[in-house]
N, C-alpha and C. Protein backbone atom coordinates (compact mmCIF):
# COMPACT_ATOMS: atom_id res chain seq x y z
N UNK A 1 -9.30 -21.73 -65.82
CA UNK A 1 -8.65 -20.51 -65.37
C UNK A 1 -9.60 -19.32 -65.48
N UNK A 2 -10.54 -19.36 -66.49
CA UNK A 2 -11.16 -17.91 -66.55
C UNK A 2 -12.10 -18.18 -65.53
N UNK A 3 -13.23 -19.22 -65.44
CA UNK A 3 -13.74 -19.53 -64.40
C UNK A 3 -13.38 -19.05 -63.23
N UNK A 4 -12.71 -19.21 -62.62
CA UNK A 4 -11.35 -18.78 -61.27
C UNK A 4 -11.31 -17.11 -61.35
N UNK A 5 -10.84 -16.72 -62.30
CA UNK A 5 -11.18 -15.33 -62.54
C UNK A 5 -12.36 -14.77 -62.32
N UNK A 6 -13.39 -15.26 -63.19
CA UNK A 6 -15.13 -14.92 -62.83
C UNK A 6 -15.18 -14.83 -61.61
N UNK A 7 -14.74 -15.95 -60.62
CA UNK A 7 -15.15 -16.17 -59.14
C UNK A 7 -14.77 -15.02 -58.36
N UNK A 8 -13.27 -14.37 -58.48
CA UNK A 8 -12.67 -13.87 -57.73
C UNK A 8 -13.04 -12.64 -58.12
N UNK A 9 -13.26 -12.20 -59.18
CA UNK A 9 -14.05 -10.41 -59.67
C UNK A 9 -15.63 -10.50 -59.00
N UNK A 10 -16.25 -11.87 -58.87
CA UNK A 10 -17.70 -11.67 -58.34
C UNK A 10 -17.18 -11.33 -57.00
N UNK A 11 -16.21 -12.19 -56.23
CA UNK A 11 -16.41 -12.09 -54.69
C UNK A 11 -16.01 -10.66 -54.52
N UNK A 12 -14.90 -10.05 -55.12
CA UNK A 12 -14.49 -8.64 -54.76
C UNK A 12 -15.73 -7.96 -54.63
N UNK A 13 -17.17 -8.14 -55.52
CA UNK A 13 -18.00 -6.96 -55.61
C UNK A 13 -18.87 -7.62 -54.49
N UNK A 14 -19.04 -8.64 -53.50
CA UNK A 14 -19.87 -8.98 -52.42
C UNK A 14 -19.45 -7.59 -51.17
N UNK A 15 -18.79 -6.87 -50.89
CA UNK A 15 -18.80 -6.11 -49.84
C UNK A 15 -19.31 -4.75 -50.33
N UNK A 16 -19.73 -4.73 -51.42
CA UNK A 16 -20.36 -3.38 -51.75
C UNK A 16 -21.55 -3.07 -51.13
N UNK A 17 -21.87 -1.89 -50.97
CA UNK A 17 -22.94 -1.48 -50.05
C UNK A 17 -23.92 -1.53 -50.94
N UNK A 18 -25.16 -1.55 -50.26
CA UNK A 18 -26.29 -1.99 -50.57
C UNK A 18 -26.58 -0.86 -51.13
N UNK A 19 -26.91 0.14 -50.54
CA UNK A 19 -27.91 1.54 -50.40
C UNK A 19 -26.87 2.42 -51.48
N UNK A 20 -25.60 1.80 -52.02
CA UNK A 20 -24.69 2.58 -53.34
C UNK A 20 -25.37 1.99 -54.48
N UNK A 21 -26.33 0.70 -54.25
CA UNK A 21 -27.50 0.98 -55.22
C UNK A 21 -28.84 1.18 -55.16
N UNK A 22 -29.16 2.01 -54.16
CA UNK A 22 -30.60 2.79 -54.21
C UNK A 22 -31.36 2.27 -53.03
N UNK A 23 -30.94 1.27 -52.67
CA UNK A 23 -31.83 0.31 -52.18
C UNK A 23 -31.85 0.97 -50.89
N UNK A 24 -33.08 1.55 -50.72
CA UNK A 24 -32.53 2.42 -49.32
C UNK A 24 -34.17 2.01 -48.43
N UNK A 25 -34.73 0.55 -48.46
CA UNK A 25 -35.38 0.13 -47.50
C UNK A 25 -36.85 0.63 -48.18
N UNK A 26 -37.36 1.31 -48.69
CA UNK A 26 -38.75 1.75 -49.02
C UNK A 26 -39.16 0.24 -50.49
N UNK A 27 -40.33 0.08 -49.73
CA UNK A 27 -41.12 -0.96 -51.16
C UNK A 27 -41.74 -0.19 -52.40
N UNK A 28 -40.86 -0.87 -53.42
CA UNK A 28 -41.90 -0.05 -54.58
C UNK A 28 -41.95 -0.74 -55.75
N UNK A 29 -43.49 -0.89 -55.85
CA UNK A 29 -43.73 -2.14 -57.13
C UNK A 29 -43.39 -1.47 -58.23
N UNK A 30 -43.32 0.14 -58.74
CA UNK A 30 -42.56 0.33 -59.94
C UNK A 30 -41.17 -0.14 -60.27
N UNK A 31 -40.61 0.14 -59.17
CA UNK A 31 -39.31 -0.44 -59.51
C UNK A 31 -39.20 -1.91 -59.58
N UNK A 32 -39.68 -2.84 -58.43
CA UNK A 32 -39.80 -3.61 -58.37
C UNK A 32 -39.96 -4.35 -60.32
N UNK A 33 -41.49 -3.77 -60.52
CA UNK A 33 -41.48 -4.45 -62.31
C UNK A 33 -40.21 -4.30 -62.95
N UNK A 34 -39.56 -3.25 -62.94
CA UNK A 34 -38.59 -2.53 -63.84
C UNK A 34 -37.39 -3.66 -63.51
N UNK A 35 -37.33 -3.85 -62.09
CA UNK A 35 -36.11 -4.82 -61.65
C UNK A 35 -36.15 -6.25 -62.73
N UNK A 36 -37.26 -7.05 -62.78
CA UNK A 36 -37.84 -7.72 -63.48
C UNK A 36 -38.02 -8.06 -64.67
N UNK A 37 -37.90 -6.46 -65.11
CA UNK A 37 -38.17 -6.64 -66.90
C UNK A 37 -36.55 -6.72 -67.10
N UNK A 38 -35.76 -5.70 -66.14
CA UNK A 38 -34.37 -5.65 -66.85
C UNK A 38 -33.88 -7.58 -66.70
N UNK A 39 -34.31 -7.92 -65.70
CA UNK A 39 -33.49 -9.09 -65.51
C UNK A 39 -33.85 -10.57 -66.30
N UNK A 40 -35.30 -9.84 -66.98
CA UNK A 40 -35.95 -11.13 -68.19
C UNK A 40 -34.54 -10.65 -69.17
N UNK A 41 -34.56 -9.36 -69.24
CA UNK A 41 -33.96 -8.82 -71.25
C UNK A 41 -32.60 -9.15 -70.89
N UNK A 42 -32.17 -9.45 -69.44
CA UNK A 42 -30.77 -9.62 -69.45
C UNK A 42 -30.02 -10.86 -69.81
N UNK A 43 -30.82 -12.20 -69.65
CA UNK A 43 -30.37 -13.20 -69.43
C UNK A 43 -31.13 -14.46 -70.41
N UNK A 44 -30.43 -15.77 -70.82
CA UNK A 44 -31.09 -16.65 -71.28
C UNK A 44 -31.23 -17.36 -70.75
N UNK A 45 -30.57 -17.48 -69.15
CA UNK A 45 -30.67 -18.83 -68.45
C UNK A 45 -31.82 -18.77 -67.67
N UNK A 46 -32.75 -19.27 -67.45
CA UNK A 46 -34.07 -19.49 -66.82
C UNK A 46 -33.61 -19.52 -65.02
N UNK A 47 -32.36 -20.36 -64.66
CA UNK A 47 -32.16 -20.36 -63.34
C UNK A 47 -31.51 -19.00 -63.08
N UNK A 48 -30.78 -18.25 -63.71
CA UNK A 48 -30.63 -16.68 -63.70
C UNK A 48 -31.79 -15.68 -63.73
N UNK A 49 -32.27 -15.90 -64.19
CA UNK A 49 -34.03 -15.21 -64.29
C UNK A 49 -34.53 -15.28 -63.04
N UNK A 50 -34.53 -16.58 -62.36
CA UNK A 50 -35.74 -17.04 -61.21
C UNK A 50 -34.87 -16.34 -59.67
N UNK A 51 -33.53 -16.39 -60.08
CA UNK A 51 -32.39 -15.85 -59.13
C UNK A 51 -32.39 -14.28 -59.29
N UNK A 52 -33.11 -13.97 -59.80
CA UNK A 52 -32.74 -12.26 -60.19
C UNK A 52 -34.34 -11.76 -60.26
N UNK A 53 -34.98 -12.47 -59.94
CA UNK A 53 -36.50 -12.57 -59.84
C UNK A 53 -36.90 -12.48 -58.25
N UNK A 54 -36.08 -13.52 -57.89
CA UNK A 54 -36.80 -13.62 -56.44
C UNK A 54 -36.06 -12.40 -55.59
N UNK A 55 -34.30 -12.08 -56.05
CA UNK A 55 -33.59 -10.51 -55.28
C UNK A 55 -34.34 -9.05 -55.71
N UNK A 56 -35.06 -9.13 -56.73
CA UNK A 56 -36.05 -8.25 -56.90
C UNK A 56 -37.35 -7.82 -55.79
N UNK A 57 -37.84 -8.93 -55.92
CA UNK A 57 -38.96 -9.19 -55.02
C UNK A 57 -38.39 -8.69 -53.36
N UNK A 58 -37.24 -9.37 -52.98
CA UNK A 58 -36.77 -9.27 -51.69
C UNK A 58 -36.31 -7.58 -52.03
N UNK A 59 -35.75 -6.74 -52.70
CA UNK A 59 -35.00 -5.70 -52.54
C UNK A 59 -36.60 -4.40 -52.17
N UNK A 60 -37.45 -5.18 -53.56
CA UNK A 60 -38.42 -3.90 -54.10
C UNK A 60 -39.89 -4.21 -53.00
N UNK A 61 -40.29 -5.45 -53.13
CA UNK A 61 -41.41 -5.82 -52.25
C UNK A 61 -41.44 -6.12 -50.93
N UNK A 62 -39.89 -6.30 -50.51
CA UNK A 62 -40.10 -7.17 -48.84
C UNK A 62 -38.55 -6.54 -48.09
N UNK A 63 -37.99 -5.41 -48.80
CA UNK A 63 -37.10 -4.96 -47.90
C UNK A 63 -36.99 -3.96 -46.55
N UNK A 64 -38.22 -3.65 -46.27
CA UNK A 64 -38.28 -3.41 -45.11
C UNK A 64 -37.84 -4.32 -43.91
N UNK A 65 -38.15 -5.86 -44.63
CA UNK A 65 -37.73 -6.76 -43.31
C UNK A 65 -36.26 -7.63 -43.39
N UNK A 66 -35.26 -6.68 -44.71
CA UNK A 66 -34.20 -7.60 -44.82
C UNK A 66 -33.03 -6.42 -43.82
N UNK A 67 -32.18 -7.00 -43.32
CA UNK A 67 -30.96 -6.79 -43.06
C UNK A 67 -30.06 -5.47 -43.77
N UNK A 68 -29.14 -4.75 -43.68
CA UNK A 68 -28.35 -4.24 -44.59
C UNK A 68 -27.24 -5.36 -45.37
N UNK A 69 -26.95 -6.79 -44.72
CA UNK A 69 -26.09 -7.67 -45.03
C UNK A 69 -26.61 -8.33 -46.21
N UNK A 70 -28.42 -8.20 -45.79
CA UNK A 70 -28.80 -9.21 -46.64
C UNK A 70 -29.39 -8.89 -48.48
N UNK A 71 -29.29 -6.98 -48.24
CA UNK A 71 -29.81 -6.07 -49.31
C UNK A 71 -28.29 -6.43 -50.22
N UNK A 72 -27.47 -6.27 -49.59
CA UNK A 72 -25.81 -6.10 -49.95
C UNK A 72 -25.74 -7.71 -51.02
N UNK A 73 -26.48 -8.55 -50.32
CA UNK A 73 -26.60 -10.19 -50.90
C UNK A 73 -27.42 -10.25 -52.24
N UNK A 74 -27.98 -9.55 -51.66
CA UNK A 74 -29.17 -9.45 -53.22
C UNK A 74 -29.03 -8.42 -54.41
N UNK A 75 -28.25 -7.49 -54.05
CA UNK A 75 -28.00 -6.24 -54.69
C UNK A 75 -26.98 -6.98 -55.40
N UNK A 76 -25.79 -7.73 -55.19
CA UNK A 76 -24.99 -8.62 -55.20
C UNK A 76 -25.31 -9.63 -56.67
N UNK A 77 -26.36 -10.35 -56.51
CA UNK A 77 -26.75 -11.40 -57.23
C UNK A 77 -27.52 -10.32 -58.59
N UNK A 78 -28.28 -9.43 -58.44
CA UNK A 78 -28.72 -8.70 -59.75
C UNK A 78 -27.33 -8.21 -60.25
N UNK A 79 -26.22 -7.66 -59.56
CA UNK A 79 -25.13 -7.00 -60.56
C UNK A 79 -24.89 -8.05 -61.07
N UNK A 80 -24.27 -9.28 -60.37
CA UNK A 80 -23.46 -10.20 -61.39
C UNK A 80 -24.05 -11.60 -62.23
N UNK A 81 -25.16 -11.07 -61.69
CA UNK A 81 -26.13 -12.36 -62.97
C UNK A 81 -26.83 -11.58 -64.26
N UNK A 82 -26.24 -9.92 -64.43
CA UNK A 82 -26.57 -9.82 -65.63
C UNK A 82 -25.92 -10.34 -66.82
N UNK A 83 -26.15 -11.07 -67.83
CA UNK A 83 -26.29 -10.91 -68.52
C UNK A 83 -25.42 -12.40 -68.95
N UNK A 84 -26.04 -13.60 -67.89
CA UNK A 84 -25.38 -14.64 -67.73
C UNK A 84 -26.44 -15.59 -68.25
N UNK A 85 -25.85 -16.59 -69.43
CA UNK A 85 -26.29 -16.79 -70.04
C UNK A 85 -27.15 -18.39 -70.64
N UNK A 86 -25.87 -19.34 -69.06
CA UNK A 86 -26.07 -20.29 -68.66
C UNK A 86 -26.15 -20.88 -67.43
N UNK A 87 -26.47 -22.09 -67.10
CA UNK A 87 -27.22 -22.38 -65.22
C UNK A 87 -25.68 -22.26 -64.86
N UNK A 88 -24.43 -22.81 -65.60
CA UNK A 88 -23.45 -23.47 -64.62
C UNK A 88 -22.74 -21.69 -64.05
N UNK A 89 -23.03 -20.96 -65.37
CA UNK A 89 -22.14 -19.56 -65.13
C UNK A 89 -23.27 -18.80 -63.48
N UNK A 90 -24.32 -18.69 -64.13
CA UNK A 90 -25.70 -18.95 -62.77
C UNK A 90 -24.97 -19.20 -61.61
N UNK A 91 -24.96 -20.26 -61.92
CA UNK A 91 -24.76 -21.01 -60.31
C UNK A 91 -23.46 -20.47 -59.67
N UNK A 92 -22.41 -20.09 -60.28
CA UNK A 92 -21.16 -19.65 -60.22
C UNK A 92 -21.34 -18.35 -59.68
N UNK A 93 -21.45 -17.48 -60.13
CA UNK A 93 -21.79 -16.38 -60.03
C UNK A 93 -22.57 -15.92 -58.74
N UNK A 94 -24.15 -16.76 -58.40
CA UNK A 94 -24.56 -16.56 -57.14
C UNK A 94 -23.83 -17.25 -55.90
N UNK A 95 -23.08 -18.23 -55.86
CA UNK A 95 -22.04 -18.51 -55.07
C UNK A 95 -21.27 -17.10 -54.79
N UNK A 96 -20.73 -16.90 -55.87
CA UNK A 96 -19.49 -15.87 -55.63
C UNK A 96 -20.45 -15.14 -54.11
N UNK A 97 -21.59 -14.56 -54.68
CA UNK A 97 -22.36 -13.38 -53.56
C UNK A 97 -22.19 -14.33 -52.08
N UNK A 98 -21.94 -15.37 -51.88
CA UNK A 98 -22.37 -15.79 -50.67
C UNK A 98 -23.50 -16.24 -50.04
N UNK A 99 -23.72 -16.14 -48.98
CA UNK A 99 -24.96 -16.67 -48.49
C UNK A 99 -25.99 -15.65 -48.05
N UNK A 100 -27.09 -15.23 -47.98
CA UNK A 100 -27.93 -14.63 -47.02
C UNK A 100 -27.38 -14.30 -46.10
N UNK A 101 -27.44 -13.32 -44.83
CA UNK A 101 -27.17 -13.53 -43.50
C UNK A 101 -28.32 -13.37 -43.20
């Protein structure tokens, strides 16, 4: 049951706008690190890390060439994989966000 709960509070936060967190298309490796360090100190799960590693990279290093759907996807996966602590909650959690478009 709480599981079920987790799911349904992650999916509510998938339609949030991208750019209501900063992400407003410019590359920048300061932030970019900063994205990075917060998302090592956040988490113990290694597949949460590599998932909050690579939406970094896409938000801070390569969002000039993403989508507004797809910033919204990734912006998505850093809110709700903080501070998650295992692969299965991981895996749960980046589901909730959906897919890429």
């Amino acid at each position: 049951m709480r599981n079920l709960c987790i799911v349904l509070m992650l999916a509510s936060c998938v339609s949030t706008s991208s750019r209501a967190d900063g992400f407003d298309g410019q590359d920048n490796n300061d932030t970019y690190r900063q994205c990075v360090a917060k998302s090592a100190r956040s988490t113990a799960s290694m597949l949460a890390f590599q998932v909050m590693q690579n939406a970094c990279l896409k938000l801070y290093r390569q969002s000039s060439a993403l989508s507004d759907a797809e910033k919204g996807y990734y912006a998505c996966l850093l809110r709700n994989l903080l501070g998650v602590n295992n692969d299965i909650h991981a895996q749960m959690a980046a589901k909730a966000c959906g897919e890429p478009r």
